[in-house]
C-alpha atoms as a PDB file:
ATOM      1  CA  UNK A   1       8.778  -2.424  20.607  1.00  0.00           C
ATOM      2  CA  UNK A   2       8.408  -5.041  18.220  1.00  0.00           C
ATOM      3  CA  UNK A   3       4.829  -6.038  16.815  1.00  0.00           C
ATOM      4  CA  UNK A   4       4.331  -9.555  15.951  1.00  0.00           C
ATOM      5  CA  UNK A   5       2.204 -10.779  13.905  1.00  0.00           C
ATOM      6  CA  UNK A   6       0.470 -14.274  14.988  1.00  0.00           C
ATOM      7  CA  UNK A   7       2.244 -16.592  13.166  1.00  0.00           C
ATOM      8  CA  UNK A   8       5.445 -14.916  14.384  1.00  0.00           C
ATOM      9  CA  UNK A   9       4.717 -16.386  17.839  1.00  0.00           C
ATOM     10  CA  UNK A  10       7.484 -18.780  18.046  1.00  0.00           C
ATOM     11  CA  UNK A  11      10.157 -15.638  15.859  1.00  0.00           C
ATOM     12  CA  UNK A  12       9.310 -13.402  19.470  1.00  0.00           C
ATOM     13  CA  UNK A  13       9.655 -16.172  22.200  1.00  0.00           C
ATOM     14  CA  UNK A  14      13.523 -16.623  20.531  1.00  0.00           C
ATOM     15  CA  UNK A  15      13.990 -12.789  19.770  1.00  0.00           C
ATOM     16  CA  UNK A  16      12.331 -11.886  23.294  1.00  0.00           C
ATOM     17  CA  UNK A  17      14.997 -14.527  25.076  1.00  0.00           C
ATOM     18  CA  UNK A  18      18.179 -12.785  23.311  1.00  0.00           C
ATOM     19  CA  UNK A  19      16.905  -9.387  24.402  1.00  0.00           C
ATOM     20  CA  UNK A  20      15.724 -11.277  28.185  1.00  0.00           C
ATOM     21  CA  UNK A  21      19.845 -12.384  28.268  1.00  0.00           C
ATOM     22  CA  UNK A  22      21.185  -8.835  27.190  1.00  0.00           C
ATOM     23  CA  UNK A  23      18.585  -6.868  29.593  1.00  0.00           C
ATOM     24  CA  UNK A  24      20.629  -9.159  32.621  1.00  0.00           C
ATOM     25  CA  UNK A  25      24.108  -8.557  31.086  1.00  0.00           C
ATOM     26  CA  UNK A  26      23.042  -4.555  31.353  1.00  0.00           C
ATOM     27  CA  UNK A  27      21.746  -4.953  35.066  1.00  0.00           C
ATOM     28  CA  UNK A  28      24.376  -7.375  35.821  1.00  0.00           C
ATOM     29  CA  UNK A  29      28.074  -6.356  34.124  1.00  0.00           C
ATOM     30  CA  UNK A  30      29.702  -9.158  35.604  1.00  0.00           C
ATOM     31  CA  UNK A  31      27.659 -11.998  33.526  1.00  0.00           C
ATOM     32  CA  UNK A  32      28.673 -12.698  29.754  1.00  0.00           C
ATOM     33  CA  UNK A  33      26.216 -13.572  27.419  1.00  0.00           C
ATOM     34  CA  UNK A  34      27.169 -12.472  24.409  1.00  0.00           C
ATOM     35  CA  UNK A  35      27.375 -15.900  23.135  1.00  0.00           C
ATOM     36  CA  UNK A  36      23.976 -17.378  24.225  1.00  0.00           C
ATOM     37  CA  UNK A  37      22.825 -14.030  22.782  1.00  0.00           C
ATOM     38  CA  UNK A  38      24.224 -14.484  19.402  1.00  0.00           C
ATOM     39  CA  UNK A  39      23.353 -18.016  19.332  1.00  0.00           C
ATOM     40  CA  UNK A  40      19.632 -16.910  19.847  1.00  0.00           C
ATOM     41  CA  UNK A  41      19.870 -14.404  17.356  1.00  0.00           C
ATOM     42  CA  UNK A  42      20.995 -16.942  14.487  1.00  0.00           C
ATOM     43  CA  UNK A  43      18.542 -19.144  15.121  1.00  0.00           C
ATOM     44  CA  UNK A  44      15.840 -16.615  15.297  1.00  0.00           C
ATOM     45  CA  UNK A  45      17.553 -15.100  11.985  1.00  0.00           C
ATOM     46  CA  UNK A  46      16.868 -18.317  10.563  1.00  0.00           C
ATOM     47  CA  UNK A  47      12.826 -18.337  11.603  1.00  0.00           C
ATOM     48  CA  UNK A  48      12.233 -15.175  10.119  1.00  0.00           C
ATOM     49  CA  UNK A  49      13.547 -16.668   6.710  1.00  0.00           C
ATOM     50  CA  UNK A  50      12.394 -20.109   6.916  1.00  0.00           C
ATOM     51  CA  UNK A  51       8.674 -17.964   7.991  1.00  0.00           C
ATOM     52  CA  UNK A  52       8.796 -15.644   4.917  1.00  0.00           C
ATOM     53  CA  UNK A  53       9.818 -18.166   2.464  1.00  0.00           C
ATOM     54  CA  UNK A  54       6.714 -19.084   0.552  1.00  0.00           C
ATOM     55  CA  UNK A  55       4.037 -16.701   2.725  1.00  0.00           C
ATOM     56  CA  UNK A  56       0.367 -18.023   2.185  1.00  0.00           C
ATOM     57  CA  UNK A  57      -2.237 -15.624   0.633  1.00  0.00           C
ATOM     58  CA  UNK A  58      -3.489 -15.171   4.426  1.00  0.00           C
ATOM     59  CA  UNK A  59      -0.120 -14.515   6.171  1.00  0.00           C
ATOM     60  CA  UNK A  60       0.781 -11.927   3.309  1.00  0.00           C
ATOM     61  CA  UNK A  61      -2.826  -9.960   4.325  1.00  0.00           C
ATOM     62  CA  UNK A  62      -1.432 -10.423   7.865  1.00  0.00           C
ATOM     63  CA  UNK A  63       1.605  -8.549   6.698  1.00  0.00           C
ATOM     64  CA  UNK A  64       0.245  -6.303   4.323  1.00  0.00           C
ATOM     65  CA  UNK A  65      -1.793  -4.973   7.196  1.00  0.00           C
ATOM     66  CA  UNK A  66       0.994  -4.331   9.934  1.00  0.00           C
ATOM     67  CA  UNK A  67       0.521  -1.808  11.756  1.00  0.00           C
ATOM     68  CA  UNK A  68       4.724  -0.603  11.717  1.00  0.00           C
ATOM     69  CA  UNK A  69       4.342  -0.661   8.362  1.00  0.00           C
ATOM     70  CA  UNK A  70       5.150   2.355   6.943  1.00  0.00           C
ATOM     71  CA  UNK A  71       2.307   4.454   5.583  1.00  0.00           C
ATOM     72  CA  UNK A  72       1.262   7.049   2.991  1.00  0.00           C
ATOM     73  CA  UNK A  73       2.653   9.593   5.072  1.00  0.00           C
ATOM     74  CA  UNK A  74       6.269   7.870   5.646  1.00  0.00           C
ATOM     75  CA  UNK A  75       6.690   7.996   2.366  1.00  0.00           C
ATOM     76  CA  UNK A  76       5.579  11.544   1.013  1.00  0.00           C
ATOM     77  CA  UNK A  77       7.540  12.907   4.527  1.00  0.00           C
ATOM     78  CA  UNK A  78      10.667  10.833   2.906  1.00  0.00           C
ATOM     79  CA  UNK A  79      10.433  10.655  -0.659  1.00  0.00           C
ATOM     80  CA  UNK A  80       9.237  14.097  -1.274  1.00  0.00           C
ATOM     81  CA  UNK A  81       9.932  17.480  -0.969  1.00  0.00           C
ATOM     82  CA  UNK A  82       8.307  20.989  -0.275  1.00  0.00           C
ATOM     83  CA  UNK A  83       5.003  19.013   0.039  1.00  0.00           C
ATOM     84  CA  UNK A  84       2.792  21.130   0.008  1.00  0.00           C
ATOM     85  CA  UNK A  85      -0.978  19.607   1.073  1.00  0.00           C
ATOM     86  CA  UNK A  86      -3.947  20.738  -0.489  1.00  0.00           C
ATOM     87  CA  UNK A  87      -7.432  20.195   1.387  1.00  0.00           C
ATOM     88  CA  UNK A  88     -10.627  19.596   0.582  1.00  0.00           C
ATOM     89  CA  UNK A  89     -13.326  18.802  -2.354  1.00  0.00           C
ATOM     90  CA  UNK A  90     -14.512  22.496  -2.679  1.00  0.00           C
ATOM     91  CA  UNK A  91     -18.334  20.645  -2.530  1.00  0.00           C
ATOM     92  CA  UNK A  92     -18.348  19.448   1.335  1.00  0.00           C
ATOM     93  CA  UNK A  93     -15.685  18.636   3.786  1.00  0.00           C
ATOM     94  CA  UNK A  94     -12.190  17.296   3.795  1.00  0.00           C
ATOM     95  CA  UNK A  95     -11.089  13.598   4.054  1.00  0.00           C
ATOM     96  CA  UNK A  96      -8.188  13.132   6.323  1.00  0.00           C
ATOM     97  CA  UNK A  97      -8.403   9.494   4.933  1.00  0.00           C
ATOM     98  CA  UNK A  98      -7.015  10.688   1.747  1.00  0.00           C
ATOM     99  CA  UNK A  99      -3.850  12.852   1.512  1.00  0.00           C
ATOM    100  CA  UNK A 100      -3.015  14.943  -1.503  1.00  0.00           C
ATOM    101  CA  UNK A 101      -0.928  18.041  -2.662  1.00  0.00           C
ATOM    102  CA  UNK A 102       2.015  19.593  -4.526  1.00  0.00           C
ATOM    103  CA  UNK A 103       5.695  18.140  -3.816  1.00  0.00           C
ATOM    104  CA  UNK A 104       8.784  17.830  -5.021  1.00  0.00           C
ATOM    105  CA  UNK A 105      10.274  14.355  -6.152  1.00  0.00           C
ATOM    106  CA  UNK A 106      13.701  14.304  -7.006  1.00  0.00           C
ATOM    107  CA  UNK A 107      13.441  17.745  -7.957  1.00  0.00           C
ATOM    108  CA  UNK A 108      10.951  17.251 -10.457  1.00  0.00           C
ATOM    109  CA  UNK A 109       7.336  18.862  -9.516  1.00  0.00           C
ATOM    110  CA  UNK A 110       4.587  16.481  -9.029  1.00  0.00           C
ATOM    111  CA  UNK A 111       1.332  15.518  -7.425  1.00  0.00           C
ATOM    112  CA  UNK A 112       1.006  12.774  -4.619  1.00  0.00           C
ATOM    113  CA  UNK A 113      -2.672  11.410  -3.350  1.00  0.00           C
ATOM    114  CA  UNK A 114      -2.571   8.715  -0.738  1.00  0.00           C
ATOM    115  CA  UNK A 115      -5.160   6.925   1.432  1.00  0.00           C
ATOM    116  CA  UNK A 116      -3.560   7.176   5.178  1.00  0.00           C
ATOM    117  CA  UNK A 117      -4.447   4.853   7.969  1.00  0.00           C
ATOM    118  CA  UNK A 118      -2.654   6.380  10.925  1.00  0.00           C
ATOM    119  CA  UNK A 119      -0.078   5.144  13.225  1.00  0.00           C
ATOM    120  CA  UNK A 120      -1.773   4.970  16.724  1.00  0.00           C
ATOM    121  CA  UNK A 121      -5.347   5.124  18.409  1.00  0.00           C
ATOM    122  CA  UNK A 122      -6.036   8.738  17.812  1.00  0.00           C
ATOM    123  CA  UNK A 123      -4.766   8.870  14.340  1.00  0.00           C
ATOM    124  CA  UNK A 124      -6.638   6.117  12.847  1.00  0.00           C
ATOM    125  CA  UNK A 125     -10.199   7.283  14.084  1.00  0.00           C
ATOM    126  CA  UNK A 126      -8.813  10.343  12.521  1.00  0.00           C
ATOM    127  CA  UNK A 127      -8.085   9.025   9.404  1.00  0.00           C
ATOM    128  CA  UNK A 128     -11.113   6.396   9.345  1.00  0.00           C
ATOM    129  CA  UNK A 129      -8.393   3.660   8.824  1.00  0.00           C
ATOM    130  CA  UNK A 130      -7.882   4.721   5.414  1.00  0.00           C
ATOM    131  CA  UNK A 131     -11.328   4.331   4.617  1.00  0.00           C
ATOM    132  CA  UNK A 132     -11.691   7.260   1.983  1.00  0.00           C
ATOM    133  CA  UNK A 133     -15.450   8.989   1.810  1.00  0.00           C
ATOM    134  CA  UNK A 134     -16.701  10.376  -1.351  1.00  0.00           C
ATOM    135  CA  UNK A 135     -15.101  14.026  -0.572  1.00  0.00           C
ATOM    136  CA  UNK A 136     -11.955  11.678  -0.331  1.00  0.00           C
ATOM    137  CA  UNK A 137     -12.239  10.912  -4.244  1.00  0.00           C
ATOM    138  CA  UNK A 138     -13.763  13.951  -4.799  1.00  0.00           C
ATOM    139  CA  UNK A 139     -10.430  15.829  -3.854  1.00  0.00           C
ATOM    140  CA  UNK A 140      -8.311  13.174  -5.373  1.00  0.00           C
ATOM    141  CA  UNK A 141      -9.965  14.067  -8.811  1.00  0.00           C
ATOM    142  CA  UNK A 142      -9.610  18.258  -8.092  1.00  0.00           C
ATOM    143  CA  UNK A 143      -5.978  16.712  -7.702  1.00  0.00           C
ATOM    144  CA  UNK A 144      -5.482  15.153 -10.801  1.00  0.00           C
ATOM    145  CA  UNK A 145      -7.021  18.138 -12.863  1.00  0.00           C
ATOM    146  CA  UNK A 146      -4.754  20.501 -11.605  1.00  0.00           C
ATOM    147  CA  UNK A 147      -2.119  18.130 -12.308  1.00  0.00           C
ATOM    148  CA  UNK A 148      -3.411  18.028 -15.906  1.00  0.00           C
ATOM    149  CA  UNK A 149      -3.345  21.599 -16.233  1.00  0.00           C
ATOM    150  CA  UNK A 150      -0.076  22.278 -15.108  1.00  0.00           C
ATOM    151  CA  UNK A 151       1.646  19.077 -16.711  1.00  0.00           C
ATOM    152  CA  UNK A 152       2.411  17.357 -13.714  1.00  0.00           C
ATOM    153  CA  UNK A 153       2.757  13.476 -13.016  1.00  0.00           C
ATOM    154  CA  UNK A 154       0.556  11.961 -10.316  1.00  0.00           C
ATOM    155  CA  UNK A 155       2.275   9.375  -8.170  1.00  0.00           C
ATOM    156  CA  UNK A 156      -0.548   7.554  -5.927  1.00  0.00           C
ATOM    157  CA  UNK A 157      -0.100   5.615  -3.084  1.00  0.00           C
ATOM    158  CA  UNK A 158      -2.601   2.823  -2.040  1.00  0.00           C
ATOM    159  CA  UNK A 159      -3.178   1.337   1.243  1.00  0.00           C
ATOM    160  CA  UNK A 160      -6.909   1.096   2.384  1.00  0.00           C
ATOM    161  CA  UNK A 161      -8.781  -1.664   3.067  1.00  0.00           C
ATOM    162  CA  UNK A 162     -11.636  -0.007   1.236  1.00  0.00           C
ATOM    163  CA  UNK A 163     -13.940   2.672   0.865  1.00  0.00           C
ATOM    164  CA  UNK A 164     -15.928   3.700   3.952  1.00  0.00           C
ATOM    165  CA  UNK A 165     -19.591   1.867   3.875  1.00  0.00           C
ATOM    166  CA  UNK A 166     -21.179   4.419   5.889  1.00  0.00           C
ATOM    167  CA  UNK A 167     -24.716   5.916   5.367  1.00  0.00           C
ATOM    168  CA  UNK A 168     -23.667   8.944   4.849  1.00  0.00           C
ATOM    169  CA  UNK A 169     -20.942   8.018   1.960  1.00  0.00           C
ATOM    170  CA  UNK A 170     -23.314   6.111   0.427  1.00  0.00           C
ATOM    171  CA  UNK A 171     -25.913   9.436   0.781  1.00  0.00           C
ATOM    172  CA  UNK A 172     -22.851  11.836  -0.262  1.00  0.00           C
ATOM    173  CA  UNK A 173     -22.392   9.740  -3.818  1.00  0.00           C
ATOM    174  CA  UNK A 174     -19.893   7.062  -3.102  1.00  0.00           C
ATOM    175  CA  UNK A 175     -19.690   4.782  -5.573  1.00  0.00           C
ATOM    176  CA  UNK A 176     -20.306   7.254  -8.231  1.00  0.00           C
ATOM    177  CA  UNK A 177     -17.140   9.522  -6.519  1.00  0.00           C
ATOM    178  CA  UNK A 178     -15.338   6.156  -7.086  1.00  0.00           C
ATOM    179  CA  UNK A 179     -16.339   5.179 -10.618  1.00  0.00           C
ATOM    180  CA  UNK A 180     -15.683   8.937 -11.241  1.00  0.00           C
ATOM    181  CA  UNK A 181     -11.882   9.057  -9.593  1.00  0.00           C
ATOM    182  CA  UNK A 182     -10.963   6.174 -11.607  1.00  0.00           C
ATOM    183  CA  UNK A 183     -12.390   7.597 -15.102  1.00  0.00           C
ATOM    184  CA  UNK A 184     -10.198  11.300 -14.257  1.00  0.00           C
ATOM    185  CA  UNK A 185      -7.111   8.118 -13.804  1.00  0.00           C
ATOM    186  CA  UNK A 186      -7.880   7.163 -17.140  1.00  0.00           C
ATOM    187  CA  UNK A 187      -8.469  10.792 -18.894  1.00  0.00           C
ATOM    188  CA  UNK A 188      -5.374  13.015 -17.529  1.00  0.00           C
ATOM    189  CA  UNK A 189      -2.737  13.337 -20.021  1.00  0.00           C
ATOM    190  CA  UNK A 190       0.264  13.431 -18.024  1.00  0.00           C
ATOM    191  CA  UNK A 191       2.004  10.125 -16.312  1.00  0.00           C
ATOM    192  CA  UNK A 192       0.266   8.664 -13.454  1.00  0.00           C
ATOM    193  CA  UNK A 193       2.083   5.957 -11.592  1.00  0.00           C
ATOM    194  CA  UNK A 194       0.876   4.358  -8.710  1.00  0.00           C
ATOM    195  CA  UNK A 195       2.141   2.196  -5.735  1.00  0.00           C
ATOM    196  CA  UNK A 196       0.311  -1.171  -3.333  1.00  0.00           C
ATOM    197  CA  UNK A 197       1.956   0.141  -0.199  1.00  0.00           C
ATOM    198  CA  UNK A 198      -0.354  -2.214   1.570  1.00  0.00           C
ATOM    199  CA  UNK A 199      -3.972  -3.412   0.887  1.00  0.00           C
ATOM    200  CA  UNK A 200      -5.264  -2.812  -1.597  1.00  0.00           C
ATOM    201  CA  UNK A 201      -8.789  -3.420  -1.300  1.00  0.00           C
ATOM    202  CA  UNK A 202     -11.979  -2.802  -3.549  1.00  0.00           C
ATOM    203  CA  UNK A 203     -12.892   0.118  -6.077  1.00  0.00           C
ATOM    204  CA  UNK A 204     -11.736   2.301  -3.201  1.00  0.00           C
ATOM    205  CA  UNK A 205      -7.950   1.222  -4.419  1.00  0.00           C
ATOM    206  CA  UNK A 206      -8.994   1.478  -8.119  1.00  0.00           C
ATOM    207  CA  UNK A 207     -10.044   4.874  -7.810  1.00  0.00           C
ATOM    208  CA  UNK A 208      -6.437   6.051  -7.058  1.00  0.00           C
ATOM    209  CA  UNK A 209      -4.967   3.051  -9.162  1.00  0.00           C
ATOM    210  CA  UNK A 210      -5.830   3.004 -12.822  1.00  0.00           C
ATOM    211  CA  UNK A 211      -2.343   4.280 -13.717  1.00  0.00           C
ATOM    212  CA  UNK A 212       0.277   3.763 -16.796  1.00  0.00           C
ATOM    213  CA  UNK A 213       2.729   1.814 -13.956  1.00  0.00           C
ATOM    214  CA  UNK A 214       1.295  -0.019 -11.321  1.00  0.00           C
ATOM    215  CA  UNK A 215       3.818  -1.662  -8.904  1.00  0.00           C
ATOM    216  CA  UNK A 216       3.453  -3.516  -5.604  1.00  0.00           C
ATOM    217  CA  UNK A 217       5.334  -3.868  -2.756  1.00  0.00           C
ATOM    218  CA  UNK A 218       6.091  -7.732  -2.318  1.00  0.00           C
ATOM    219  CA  UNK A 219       3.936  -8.433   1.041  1.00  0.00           C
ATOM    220  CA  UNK A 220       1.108  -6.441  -0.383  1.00  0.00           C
ATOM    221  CA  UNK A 221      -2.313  -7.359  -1.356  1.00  0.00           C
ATOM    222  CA  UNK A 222      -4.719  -6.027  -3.974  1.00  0.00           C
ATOM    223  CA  UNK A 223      -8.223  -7.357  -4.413  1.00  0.00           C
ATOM    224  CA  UNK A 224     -11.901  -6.610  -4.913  1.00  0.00           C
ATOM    225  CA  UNK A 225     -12.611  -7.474  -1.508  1.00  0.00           C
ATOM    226  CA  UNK A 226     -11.467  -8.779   1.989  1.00  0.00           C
ATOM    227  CA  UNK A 227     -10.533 -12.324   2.214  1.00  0.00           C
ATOM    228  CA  UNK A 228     -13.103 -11.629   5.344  1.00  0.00           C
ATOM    229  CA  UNK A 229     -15.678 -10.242   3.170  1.00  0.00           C
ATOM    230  CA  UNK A 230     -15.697 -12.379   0.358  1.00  0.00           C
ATOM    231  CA  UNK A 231     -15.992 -16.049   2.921  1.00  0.00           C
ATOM    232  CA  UNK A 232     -19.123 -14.217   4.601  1.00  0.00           C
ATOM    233  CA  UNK A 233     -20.429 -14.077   1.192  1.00  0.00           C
ATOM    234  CA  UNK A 234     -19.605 -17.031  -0.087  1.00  0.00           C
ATOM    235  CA  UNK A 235     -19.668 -19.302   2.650  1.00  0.00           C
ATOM    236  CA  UNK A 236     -21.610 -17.091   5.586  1.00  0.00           C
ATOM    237  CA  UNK A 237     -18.699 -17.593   7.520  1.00  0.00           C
ATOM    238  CA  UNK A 238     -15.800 -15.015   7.997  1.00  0.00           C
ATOM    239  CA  UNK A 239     -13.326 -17.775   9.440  1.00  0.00           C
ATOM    240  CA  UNK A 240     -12.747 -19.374   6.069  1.00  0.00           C
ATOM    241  CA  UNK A 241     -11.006 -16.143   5.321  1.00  0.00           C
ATOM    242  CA  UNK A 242      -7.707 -18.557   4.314  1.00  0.00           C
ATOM    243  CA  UNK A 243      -9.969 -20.567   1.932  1.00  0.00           C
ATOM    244  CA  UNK A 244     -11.129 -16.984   0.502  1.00  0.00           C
ATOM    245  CA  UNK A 245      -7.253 -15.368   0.124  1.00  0.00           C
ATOM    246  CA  UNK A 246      -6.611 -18.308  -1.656  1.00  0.00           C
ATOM    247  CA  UNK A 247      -9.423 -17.903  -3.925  1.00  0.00           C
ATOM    248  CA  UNK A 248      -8.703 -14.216  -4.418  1.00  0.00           C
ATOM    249  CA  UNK A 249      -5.405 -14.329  -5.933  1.00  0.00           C
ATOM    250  CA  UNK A 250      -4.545 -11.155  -4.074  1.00  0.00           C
ATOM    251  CA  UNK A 251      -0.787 -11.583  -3.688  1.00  0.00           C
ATOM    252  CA  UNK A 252       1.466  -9.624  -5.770  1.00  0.00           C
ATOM    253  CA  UNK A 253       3.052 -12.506  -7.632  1.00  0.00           C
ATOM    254  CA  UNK A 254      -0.459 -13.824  -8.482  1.00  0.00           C
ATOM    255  CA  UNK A 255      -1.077 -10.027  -9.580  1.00  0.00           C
ATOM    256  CA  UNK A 256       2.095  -9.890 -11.606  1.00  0.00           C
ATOM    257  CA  UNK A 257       1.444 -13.469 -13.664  1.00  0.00           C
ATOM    258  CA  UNK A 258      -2.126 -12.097 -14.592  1.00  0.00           C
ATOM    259  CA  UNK A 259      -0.322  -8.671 -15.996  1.00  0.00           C
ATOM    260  CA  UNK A 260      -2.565  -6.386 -13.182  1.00  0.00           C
ATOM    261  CA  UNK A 261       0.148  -5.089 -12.029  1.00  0.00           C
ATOM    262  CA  UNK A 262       3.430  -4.237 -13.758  1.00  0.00           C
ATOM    263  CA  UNK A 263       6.148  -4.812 -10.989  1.00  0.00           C
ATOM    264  CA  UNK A 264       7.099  -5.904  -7.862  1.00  0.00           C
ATOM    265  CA  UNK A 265       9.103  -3.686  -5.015  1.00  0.00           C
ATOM    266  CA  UNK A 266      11.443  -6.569  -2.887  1.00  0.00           C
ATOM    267  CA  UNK A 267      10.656  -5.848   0.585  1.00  0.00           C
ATOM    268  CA  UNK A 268      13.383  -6.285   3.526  1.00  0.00           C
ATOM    269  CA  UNK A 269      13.412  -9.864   4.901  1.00  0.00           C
ATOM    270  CA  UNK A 270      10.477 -10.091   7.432  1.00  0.00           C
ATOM    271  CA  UNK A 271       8.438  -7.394   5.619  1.00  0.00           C
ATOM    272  CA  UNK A 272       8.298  -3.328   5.341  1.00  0.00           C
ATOM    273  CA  UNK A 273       7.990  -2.780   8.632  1.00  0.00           C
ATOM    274  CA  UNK A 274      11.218  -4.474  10.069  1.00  0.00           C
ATOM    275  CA  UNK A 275      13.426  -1.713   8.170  1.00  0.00           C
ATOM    276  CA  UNK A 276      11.399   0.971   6.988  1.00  0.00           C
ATOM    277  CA  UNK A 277      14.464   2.848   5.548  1.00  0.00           C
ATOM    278  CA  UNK A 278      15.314   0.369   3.292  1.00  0.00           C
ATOM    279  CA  UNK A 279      11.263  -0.171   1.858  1.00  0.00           C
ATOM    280  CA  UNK A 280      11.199   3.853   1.623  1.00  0.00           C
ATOM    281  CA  UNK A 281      13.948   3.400  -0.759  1.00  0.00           C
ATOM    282  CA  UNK A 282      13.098   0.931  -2.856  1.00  0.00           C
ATOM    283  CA  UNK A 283       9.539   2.627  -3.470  1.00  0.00           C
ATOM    284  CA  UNK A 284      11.260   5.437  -4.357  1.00  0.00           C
ATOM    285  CA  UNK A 285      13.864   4.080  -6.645  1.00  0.00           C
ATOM    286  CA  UNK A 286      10.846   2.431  -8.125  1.00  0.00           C
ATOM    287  CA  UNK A 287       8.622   5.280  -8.679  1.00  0.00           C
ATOM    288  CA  UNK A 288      11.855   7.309 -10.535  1.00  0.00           C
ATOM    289  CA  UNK A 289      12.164   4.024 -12.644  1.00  0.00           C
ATOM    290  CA  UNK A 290       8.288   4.470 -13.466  1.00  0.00           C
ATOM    291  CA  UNK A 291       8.521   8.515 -14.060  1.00  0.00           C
ATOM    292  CA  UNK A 292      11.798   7.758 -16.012  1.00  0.00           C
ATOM    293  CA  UNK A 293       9.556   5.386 -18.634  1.00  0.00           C
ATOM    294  CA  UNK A 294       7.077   7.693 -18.813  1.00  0.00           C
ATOM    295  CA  UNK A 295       9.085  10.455 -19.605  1.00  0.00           C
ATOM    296  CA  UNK A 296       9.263  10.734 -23.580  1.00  0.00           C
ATOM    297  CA  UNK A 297       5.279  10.114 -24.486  1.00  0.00           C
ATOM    298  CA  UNK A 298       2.696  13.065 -25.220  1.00  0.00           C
ATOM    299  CA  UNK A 299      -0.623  13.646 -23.781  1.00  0.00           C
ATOM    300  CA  UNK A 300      -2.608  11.248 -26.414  1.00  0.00           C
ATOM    301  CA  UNK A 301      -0.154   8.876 -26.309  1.00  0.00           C
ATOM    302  CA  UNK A 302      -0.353   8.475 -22.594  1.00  0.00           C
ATOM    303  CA  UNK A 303      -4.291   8.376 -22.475  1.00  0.00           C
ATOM    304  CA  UNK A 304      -4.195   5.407 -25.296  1.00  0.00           C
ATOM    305  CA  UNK A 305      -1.905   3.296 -23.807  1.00  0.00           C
ATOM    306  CA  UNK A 306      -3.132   3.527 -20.325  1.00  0.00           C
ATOM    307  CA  UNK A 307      -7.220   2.963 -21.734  1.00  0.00           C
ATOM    308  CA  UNK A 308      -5.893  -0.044 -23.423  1.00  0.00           C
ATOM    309  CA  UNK A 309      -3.838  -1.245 -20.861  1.00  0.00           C
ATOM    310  CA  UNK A 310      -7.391  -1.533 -18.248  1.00  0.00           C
ATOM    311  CA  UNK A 311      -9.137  -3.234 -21.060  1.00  0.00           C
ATOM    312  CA  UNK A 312      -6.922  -5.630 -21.762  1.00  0.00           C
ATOM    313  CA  UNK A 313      -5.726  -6.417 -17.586  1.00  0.00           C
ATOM    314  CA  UNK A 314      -5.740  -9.862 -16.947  1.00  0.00           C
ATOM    315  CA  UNK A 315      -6.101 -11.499 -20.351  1.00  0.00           C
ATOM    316  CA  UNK A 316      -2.798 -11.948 -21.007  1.00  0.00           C
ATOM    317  CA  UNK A 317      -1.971 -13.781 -18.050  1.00  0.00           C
ATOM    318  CA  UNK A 318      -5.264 -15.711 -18.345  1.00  0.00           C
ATOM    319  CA  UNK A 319      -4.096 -16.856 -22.250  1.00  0.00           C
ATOM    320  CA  UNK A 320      -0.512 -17.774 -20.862  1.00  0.00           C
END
């Protein structure tokens, strides 16, 4: 079943009318309505496109946050092989908010970390709603040395909303498990490309994001907080949220002009999650495109140009 998304209201009154007309055709074979059918589905064809057009800051949150989007675990189960996961931070638990192991991409060996939100009820308690705890980062980093040691690139995947607030992440070390994820990003000498499969959100995305590529998929959203967050700052009022996404310059194309990001993955008309298949493949024709760049520097070469390329993010676009 379809999830819509609020300001797809009028999009699943049309759609819901088309399938209405076909459900009587099935229960009724004498009736024909093919034609009503088809009419419904060209006009509702036409919504979706007219609705996607020119998204607002807001609306692209909305979408960024689907729940049929796909998520980290879509990907690695269709991108990679022989994934093999690796558990834990060897200092106090495991995060199942944060996945992470040895795989296979394209045949070439690798290293995937990923914040995972889960698909239903039971999944997303489990995985905190991608809501990574220190022991989250803290595996992410035993990760990315291993990687280091054995020469192999580290293709992230970020989609969390932001690190978990909790008392006892904040006991536990959490912003310094942060600050130190995103320094190992910085200081591992083999290619690290990473990929906005969703939000985006806070130094608990930078701590898997501080890569040589960064790309984003088009309805995704990267910021240093919620459009939520930052209006009950600001204005002590969460319901200016729109006023705040506007603010935030969150969406990828804002992202993209201010040279924080590197590219932009074209999602399916109507977003990720209304054909999965097709956004699986584009992230990973995207993330070979990445490797493929990569390919040809050495270890200090790598370290240099990504260090510079986090010192200098945003200027460029600000100059322009």
């Amino acid at each position: 079943m379809t999830t819509y998304l609020e300001f797809e209201k009028p999009l699943a009154e049309i759609e819901g009318k088309a399938e209405e007309l076909r459900a009587m055709a099935r229960a009724n074979e004498e009736m024909d309505v093919e034609k009503e059918a088809a009419a419904l589905d060209k006009k509702a064809a036409q919504m979706l496109k007219d609705l996607y057009k020119d998204l607002s800051p807001w609306r692209k949150c909305q979408v960024a946050r689907h729940p049929d989007r796909p998520h980290c675990k879509d990907y690695i189960e269709a991108l990679f092989t022989e994934y093999t996961p690796l558990a834990g931070d060897r200092n106090f638990a495991d995060d199942h908010a944060v996945m992470g192991g040895l795989a296979r991409f394209n045949d070439q060996p690798v290293v995937v970390i990923g914040h995972e939100k889960g698909h239903d009820t039971a999944t997303r308690i489990t995985r905190n709603f991608g809501m990574a705890r220190p022991e989250g980062y803290r595996k992410a980093i035993r990760l990315m040395d291993m990687a280091d040691r054995f020469g192999l690139p580290v293709v992230t995947l970020i989609d969390t909303p932001g690190a978990y607030p909790g008392k006892g992440a904040e006991e536990r070390g959490q912003s310094e498990a942060i600050a130190r994820s995103t320094q190992k990003c910085l200081s591992i000498g083999v290619p690290l490309v990473s990929v906005v499969i969703g939000e985006g959100g806070s130094g608990g995305a930078v701590g898997f994001a501080a890569g040589d590529r960064i790309a984003m998929l088009e309805h995704s959203v990267y910021s240093v907080i919620s459009p939520e967050g930052c209006a009950s700052i600001l204005w002590k009022d969460a319901e200016k949220m729109r006023e705040a996404a506007e603010a935030l310059r969150l969406t990828a194309q804002d992202l993209k002009k201010l040279a924080v990001i590197d590219r932009i993955i074209k999602e399916p008309m109507g977003g990720a999650q209304r054909n999965r298949a097709a956004t699986l493949d584009a992230v990973g024709a995207e993330i070979q495109l990445m490797l493929k760049e990569l390919d040809d520097k050495d270890r200090s070469a790598l370290i240099k140009s990504r260090r510079k390329k986090f010192i200098e993010m945003g200027s460029k676009g600000l100059a322009a």
